[in-house]
PDB file of N, CA and C in Angstrom:
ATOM      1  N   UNK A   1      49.092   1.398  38.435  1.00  0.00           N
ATOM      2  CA  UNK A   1      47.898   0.600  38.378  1.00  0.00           C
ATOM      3  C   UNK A   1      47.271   0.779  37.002  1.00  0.00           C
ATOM      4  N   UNK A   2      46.700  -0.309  36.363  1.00  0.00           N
ATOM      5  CA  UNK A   2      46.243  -0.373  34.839  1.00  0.00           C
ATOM      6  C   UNK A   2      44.456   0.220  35.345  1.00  0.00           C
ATOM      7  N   UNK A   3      44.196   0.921  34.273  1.00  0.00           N
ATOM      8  CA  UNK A   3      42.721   1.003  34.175  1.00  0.00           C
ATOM      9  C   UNK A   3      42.221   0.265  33.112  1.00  0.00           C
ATOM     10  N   UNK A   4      41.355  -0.851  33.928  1.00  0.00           N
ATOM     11  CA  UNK A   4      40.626  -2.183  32.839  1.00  0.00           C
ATOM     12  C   UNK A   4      39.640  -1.843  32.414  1.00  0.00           C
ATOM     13  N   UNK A   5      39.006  -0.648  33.072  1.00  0.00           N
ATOM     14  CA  UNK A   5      37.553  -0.387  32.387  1.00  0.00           C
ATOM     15  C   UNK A   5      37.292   0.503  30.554  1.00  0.00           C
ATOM     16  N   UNK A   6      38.609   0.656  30.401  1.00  0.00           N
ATOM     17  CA  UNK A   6      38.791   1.086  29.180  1.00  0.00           C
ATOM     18  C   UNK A   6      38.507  -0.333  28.054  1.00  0.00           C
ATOM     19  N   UNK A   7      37.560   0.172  26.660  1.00  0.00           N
ATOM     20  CA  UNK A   7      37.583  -0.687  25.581  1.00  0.00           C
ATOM     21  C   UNK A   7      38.614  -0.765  24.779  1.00  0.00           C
ATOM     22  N   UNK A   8      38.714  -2.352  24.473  1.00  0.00           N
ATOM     23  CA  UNK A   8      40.440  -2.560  23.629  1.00  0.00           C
ATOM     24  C   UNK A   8      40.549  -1.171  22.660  1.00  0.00           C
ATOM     25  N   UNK A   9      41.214  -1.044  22.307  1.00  0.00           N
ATOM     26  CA  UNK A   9      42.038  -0.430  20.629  1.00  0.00           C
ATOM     27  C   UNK A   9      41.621  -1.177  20.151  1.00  0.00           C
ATOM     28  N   UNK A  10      41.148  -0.782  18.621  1.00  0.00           N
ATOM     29  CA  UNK A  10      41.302  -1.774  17.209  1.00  0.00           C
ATOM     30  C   UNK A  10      42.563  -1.568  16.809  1.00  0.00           C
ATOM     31  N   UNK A  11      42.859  -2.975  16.145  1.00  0.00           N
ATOM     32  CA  UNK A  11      44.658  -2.931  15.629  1.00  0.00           C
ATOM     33  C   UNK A  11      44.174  -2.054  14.257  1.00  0.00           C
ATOM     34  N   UNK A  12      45.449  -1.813  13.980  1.00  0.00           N
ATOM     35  CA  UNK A  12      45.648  -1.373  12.734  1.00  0.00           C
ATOM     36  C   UNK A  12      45.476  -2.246  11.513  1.00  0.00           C
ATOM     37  N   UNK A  13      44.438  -2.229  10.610  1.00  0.00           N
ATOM     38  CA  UNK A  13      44.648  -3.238   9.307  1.00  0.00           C
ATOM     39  C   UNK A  13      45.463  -2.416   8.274  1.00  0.00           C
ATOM     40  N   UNK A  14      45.253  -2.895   7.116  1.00  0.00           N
ATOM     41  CA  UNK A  14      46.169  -2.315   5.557  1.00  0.00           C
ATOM     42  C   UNK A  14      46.130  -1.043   5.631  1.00  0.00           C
ATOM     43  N   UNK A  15      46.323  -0.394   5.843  1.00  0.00           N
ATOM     44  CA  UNK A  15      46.260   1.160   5.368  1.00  0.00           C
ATOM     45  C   UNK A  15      46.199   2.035   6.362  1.00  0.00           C
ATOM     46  N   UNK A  16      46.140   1.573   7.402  1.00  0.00           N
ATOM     47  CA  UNK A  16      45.867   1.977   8.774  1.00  0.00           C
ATOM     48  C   UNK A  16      44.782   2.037   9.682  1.00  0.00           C
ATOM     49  N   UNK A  17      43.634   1.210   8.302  1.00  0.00           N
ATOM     50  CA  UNK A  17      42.313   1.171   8.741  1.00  0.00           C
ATOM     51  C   UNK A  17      42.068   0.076  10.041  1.00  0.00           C
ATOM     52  N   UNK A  18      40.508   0.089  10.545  1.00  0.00           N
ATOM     53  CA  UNK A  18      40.725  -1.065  11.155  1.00  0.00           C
ATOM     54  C   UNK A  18      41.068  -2.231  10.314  1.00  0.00           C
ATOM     55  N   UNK A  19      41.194  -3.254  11.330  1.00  0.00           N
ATOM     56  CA  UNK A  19      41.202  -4.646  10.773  1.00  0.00           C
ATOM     57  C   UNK A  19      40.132  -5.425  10.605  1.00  0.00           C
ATOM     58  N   UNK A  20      39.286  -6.640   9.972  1.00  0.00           N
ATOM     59  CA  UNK A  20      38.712  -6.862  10.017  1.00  0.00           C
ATOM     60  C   UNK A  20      38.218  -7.774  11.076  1.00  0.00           C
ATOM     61  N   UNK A  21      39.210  -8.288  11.418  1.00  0.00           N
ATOM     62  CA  UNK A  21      39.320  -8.760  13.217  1.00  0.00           C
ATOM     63  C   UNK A  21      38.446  -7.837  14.381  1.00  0.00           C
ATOM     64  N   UNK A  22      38.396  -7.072  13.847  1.00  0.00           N
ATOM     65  CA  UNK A  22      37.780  -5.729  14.594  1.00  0.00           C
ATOM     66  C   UNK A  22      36.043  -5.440  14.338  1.00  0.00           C
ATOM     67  N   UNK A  23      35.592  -6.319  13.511  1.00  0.00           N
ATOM     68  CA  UNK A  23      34.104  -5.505  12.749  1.00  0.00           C
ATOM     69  C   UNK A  23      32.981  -6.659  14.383  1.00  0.00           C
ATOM     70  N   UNK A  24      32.083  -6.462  14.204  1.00  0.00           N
ATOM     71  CA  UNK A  24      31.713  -6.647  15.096  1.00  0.00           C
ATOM     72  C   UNK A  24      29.601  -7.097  13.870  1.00  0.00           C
ATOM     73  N   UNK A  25      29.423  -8.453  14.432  1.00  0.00           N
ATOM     74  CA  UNK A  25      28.156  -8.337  13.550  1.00  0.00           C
ATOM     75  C   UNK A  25      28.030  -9.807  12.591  1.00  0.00           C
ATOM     76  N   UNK A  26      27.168  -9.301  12.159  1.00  0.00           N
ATOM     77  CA  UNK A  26      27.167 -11.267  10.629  1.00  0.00           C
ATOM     78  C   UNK A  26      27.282 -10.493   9.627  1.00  0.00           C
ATOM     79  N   UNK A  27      27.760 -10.811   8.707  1.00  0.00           N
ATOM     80  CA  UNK A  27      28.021 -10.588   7.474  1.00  0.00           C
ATOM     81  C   UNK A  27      26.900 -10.113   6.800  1.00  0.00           C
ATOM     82  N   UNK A  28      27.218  -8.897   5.530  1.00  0.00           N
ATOM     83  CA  UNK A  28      26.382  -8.486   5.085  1.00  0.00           C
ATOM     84  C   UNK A  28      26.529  -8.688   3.276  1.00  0.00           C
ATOM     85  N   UNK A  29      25.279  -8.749   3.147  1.00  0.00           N
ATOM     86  CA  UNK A  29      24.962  -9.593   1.684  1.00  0.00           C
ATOM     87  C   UNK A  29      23.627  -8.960   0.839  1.00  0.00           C
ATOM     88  N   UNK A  30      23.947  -8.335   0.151  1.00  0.00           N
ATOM     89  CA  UNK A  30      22.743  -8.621  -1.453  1.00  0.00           C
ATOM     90  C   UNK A  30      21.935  -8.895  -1.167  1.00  0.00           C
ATOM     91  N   UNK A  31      20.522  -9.197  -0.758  1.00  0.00           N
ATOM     92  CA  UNK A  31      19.591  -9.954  -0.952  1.00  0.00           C
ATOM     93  C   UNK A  31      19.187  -9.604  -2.071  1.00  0.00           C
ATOM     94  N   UNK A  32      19.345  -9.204  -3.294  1.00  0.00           N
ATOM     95  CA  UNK A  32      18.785  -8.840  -4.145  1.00  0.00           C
ATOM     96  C   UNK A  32      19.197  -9.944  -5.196  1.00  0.00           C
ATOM     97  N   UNK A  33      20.516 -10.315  -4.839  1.00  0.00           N
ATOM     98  CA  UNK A  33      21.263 -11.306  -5.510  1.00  0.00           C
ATOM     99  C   UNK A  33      20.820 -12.473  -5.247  1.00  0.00           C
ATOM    100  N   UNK A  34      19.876 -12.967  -4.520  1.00  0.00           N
ATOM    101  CA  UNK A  34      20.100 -14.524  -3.924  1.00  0.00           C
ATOM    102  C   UNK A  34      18.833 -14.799  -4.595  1.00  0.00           C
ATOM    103  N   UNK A  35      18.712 -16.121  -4.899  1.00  0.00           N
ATOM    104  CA  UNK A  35      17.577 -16.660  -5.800  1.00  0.00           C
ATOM    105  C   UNK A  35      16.446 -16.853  -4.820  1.00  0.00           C
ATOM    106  N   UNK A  36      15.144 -16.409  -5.203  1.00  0.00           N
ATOM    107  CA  UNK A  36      13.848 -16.955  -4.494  1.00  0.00           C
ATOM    108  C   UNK A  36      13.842 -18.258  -4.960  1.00  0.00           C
ATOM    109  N   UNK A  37      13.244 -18.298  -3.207  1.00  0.00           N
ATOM    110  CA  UNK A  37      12.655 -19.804  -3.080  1.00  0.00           C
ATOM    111  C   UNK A  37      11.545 -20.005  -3.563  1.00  0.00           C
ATOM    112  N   UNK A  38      10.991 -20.944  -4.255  1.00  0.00           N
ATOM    113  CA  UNK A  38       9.768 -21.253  -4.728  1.00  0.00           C
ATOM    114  C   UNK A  38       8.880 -21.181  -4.246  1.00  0.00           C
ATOM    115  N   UNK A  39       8.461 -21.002  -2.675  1.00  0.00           N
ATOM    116  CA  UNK A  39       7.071 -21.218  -1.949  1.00  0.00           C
ATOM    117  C   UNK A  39       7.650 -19.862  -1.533  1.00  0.00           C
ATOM    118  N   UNK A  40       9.045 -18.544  -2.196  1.00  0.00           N
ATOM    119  CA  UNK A  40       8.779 -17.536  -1.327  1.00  0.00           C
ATOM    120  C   UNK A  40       7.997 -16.420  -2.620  1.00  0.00           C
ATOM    121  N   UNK A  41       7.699 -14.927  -1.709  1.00  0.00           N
ATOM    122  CA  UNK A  41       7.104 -14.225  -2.950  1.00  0.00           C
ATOM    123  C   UNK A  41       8.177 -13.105  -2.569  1.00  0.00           C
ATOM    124  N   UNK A  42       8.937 -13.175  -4.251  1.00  0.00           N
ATOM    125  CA  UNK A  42       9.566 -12.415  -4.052  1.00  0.00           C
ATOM    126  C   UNK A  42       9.466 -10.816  -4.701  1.00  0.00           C
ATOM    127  N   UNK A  43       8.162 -10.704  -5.114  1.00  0.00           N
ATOM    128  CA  UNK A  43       7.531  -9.701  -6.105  1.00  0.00           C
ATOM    129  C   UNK A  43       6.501  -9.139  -5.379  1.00  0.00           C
ATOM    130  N   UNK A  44       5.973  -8.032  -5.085  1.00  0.00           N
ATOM    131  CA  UNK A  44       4.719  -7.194  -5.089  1.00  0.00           C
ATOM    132  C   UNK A  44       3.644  -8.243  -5.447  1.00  0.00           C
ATOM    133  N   UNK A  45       2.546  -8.622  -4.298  1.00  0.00           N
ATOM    134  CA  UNK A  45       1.418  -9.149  -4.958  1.00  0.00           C
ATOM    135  C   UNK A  45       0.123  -8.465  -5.341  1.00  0.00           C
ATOM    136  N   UNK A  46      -0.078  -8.515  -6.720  1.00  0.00           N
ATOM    137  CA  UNK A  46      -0.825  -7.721  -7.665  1.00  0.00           C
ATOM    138  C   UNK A  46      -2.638  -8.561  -7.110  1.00  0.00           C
ATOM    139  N   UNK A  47      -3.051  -7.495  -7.499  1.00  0.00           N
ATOM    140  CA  UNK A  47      -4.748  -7.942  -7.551  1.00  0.00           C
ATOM    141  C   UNK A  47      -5.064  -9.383  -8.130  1.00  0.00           C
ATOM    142  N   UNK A  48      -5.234 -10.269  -8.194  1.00  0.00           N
ATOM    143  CA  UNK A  48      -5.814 -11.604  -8.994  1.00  0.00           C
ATOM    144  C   UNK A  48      -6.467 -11.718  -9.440  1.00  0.00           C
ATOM    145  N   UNK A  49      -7.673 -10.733  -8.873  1.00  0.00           N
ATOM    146  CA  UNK A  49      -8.881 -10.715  -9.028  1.00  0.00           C
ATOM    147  C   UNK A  49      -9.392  -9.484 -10.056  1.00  0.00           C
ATOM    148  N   UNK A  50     -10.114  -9.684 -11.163  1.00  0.00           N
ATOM    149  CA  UNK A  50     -10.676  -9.038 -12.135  1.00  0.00           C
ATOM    150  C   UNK A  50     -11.965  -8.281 -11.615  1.00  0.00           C
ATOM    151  N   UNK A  51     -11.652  -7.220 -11.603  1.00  0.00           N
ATOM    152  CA  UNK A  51     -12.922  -6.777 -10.895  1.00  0.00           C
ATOM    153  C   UNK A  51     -14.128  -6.180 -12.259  1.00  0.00           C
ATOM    154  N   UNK A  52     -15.595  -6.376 -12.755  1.00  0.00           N
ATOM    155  CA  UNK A  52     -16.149  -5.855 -13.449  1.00  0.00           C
ATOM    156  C   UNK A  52     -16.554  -4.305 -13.042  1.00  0.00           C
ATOM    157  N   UNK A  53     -17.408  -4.146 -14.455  1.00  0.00           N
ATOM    158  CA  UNK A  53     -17.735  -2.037 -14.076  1.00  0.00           C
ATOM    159  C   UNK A  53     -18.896  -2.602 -12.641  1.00  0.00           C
ATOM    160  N   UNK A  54     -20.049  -3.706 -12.570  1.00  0.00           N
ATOM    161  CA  UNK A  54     -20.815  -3.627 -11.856  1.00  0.00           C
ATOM    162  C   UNK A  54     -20.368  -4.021 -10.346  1.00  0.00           C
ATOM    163  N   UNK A  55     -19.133  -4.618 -10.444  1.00  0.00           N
ATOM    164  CA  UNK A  55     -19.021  -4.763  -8.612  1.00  0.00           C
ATOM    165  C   UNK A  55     -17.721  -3.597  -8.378  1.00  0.00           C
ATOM    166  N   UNK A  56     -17.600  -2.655  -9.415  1.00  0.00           N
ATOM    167  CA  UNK A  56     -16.583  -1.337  -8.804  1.00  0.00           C
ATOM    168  C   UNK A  56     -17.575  -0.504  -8.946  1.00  0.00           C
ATOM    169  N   UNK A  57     -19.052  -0.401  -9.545  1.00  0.00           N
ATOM    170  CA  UNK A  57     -20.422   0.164  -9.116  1.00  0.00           C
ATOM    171  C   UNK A  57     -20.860   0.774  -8.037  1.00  0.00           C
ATOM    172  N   UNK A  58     -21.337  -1.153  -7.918  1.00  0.00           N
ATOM    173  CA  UNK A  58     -21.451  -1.428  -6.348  1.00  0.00           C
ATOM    174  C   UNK A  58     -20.139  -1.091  -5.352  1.00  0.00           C
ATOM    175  N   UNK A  59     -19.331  -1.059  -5.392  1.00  0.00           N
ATOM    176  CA  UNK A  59     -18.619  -0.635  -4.585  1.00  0.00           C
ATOM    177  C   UNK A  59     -18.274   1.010  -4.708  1.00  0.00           C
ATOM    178  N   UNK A  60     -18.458   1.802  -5.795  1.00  0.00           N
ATOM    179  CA  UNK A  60     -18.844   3.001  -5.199  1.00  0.00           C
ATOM    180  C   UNK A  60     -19.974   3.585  -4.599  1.00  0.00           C
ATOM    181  N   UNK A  61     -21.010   2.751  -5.044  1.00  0.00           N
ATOM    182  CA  UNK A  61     -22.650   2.995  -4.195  1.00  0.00           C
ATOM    183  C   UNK A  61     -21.955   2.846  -2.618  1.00  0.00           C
ATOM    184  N   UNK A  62     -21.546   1.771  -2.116  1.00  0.00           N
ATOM    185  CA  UNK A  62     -21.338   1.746  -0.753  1.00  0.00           C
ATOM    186  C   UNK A  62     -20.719   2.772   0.169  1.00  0.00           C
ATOM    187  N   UNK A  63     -19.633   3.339  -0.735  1.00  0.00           N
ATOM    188  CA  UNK A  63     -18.805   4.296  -0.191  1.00  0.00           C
ATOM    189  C   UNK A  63     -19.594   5.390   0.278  1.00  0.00           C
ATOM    190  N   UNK A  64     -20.094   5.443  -1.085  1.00  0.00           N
ATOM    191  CA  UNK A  64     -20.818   7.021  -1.482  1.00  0.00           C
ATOM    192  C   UNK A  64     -22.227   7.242  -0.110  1.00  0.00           C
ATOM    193  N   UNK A  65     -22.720   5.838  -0.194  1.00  0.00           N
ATOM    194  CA  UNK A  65     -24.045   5.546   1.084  1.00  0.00           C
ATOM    195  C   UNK A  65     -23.324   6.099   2.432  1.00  0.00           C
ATOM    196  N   UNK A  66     -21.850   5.290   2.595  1.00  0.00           N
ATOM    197  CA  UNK A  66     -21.729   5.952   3.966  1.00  0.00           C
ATOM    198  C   UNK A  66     -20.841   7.408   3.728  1.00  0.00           C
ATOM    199  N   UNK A  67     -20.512   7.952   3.411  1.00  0.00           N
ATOM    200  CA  UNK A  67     -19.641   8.961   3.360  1.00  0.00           C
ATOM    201  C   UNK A  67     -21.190  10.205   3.445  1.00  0.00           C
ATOM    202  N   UNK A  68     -22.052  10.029   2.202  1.00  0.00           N
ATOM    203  CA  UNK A  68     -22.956  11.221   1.870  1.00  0.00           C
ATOM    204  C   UNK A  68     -24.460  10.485   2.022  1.00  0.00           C
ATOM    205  N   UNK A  69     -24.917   9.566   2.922  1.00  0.00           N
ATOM    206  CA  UNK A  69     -26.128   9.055   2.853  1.00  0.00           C
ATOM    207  C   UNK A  69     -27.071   9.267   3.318  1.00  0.00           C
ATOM    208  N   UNK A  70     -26.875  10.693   4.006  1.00  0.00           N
ATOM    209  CA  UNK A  70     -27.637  11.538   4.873  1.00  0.00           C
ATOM    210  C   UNK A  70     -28.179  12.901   3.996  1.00  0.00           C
ATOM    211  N   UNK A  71     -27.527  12.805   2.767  1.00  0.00           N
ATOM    212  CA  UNK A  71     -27.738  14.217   2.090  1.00  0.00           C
ATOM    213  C   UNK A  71     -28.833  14.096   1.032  1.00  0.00           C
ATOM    214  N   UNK A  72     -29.249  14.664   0.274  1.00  0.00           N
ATOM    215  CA  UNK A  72     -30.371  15.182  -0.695  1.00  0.00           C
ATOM    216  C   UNK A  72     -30.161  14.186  -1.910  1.00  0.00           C
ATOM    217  N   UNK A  73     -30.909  13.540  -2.465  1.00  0.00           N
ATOM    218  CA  UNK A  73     -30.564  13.022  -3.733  1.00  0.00           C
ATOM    219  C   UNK A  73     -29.942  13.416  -4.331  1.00  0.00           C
ATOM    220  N   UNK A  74     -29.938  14.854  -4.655  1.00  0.00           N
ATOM    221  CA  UNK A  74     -29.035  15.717  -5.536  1.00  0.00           C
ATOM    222  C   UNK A  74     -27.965  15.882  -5.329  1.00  0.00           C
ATOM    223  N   UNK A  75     -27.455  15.773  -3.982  1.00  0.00           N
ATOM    224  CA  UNK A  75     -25.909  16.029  -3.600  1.00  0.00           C
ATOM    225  C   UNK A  75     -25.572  14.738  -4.009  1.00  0.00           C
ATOM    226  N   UNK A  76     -26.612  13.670  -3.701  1.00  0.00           N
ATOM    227  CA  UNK A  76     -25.369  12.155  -3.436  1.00  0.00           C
ATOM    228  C   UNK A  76     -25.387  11.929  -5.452  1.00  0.00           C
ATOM    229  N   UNK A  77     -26.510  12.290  -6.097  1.00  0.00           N
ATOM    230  CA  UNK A  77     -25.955  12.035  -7.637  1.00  0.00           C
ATOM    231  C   UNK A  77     -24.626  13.112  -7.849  1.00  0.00           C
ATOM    232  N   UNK A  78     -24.405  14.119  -7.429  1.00  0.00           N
ATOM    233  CA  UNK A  78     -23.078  14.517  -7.675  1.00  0.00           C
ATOM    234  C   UNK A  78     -21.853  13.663  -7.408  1.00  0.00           C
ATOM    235  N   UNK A  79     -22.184  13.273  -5.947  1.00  0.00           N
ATOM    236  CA  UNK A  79     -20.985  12.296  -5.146  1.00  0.00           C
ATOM    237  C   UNK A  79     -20.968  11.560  -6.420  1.00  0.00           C
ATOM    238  N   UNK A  80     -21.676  10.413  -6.669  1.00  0.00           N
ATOM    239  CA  UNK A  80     -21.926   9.451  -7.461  1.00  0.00           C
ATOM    240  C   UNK A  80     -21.260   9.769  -8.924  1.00  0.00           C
ATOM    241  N   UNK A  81     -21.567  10.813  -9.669  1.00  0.00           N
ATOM    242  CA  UNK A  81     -20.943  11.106 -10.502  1.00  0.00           C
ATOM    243  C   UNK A  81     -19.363  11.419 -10.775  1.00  0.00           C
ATOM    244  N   UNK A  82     -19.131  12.371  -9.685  1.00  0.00           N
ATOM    245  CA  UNK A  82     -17.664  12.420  -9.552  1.00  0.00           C
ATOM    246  C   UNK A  82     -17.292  11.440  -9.329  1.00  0.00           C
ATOM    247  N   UNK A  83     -17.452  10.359  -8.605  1.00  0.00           N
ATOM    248  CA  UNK A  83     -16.315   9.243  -8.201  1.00  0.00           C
ATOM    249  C   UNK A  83     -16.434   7.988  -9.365  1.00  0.00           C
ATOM    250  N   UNK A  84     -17.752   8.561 -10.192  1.00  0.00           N
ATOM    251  CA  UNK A  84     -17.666   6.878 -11.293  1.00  0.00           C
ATOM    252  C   UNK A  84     -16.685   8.061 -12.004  1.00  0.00           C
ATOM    253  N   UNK A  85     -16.473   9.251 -12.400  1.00  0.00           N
ATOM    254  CA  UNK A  85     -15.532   9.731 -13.533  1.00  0.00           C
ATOM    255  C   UNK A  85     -13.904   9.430 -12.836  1.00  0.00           C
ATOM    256  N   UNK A  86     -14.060   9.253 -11.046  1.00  0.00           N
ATOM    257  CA  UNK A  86     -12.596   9.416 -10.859  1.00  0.00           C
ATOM    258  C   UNK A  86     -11.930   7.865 -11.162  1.00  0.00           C
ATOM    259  N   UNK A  87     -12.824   6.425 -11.217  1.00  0.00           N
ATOM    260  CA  UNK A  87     -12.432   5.448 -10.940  1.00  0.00           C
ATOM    261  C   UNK A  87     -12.745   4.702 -12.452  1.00  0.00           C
ATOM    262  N   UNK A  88     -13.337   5.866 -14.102  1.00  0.00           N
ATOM    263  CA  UNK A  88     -12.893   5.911 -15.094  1.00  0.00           C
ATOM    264  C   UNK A  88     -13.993   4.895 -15.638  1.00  0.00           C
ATOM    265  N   UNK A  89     -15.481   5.286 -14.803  1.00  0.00           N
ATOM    266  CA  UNK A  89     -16.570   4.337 -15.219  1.00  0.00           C
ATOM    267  C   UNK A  89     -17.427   5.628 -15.615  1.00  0.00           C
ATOM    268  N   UNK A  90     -18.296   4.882 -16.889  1.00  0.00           N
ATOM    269  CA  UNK A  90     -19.177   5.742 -17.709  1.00  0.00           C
ATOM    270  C   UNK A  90     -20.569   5.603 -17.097  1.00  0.00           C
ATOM    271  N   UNK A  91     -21.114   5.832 -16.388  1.00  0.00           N
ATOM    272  CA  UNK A  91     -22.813   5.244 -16.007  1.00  0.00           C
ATOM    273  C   UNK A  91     -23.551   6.614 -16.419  1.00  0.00           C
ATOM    274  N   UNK A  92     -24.861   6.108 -16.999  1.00  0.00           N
ATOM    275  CA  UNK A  92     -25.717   7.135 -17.529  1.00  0.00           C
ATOM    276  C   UNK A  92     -26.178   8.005 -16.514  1.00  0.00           C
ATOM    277  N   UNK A  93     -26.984   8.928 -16.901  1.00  0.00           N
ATOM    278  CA  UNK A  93     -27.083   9.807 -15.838  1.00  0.00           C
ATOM    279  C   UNK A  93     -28.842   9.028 -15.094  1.00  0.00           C
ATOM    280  N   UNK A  94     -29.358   8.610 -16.036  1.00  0.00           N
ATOM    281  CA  UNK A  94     -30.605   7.489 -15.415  1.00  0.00           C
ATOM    282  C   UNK A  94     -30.289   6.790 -14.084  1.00  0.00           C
ATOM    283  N   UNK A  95     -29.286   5.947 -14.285  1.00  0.00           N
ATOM    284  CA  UNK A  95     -28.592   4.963 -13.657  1.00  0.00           C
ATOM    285  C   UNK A  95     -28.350   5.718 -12.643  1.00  0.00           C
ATOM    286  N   UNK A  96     -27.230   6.234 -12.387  1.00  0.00           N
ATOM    287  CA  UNK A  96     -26.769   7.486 -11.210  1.00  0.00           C
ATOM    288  C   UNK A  96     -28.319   7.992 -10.633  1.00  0.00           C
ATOM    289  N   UNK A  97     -28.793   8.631 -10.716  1.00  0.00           N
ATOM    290  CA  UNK A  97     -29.999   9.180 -10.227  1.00  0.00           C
ATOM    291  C   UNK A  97     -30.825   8.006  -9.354  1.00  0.00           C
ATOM    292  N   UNK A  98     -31.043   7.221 -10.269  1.00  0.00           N
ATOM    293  CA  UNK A  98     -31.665   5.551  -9.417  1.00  0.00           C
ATOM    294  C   UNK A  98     -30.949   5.055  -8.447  1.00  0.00           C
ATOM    295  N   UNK A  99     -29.377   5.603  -8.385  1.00  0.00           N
ATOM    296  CA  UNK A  99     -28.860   5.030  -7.819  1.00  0.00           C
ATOM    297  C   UNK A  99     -28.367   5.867  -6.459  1.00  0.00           C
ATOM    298  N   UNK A 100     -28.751   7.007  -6.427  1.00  0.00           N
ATOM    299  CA  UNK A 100     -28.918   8.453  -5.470  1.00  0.00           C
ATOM    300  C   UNK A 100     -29.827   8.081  -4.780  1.00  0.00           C
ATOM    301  N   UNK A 101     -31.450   7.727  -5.913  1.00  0.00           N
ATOM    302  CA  UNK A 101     -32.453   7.415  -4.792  1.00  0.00           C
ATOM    303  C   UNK A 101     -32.193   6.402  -3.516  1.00  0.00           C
ATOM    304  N   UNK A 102     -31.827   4.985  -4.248  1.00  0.00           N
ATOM    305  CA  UNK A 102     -31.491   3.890  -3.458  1.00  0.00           C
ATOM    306  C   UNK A 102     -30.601   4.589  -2.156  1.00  0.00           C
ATOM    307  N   UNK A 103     -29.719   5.171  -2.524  1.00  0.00           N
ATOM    308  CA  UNK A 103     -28.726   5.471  -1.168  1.00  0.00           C
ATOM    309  C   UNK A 103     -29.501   6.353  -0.495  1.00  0.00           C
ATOM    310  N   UNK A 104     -30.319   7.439  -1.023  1.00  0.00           N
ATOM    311  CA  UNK A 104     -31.200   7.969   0.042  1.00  0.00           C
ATOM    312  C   UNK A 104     -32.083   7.915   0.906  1.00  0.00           C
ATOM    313  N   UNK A 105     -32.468   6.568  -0.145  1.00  0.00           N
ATOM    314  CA  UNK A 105     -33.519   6.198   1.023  1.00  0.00           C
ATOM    315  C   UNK A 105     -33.231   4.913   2.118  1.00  0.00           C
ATOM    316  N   UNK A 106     -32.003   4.934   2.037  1.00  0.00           N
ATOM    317  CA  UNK A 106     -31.141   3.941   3.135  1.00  0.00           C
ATOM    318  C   UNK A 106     -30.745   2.316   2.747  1.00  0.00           C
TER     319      UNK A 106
END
């Protein structure tokens, strides 16, 4: 009596490898090679948008309000200071301070 529940053999191809009769799947391809389509993106999409020193400012005031907006003027002009030196903005120390008050007082 034959046992059918066994899976075929692969034949033998060139060398003794399988055959390609045997691969199982769709074909595999480069995409690196194939030309983008015009409506596709085939690149990393970069910022568009130009951001100035006053709305990356304002956008560290916001952070800084919720992260430390509960603390002392004095702590949040530190916050404030460290993060305009980490994001490579110069603001006076006037400015910063005015701008401690504002977040402190909500």
């Amino acid at each position: 009596m034959t046992d059918d529940t066994r899976a075929p053999q692969p034949s033998a191809g060139p060398a003794g490898g399988a055959s390609p009769a045997d691969a199982v799947g769709g074909a595999v391809h480069d995409e690196s090679k194939l030309p983008a389509r015009p409506d596709e993106q085939s690149e990393p999409k970069m910022d568009t948008h130009e951001t100035d020193d006053e709305a990356r400012i304002a956008g560290v005031v916001v952070q800084t309000r919720a992260d430390v907006g509960d603390k002392n003027e004095a702590r949040i002009a530190d916050v404030l200071r460290q993060r305009f030196a980490e994001v490579g903005l110069d603001v006076g120390d006037d400015r910063v301070r005015a701008l401690a008050a504002e977040v402190a007082q909500g």
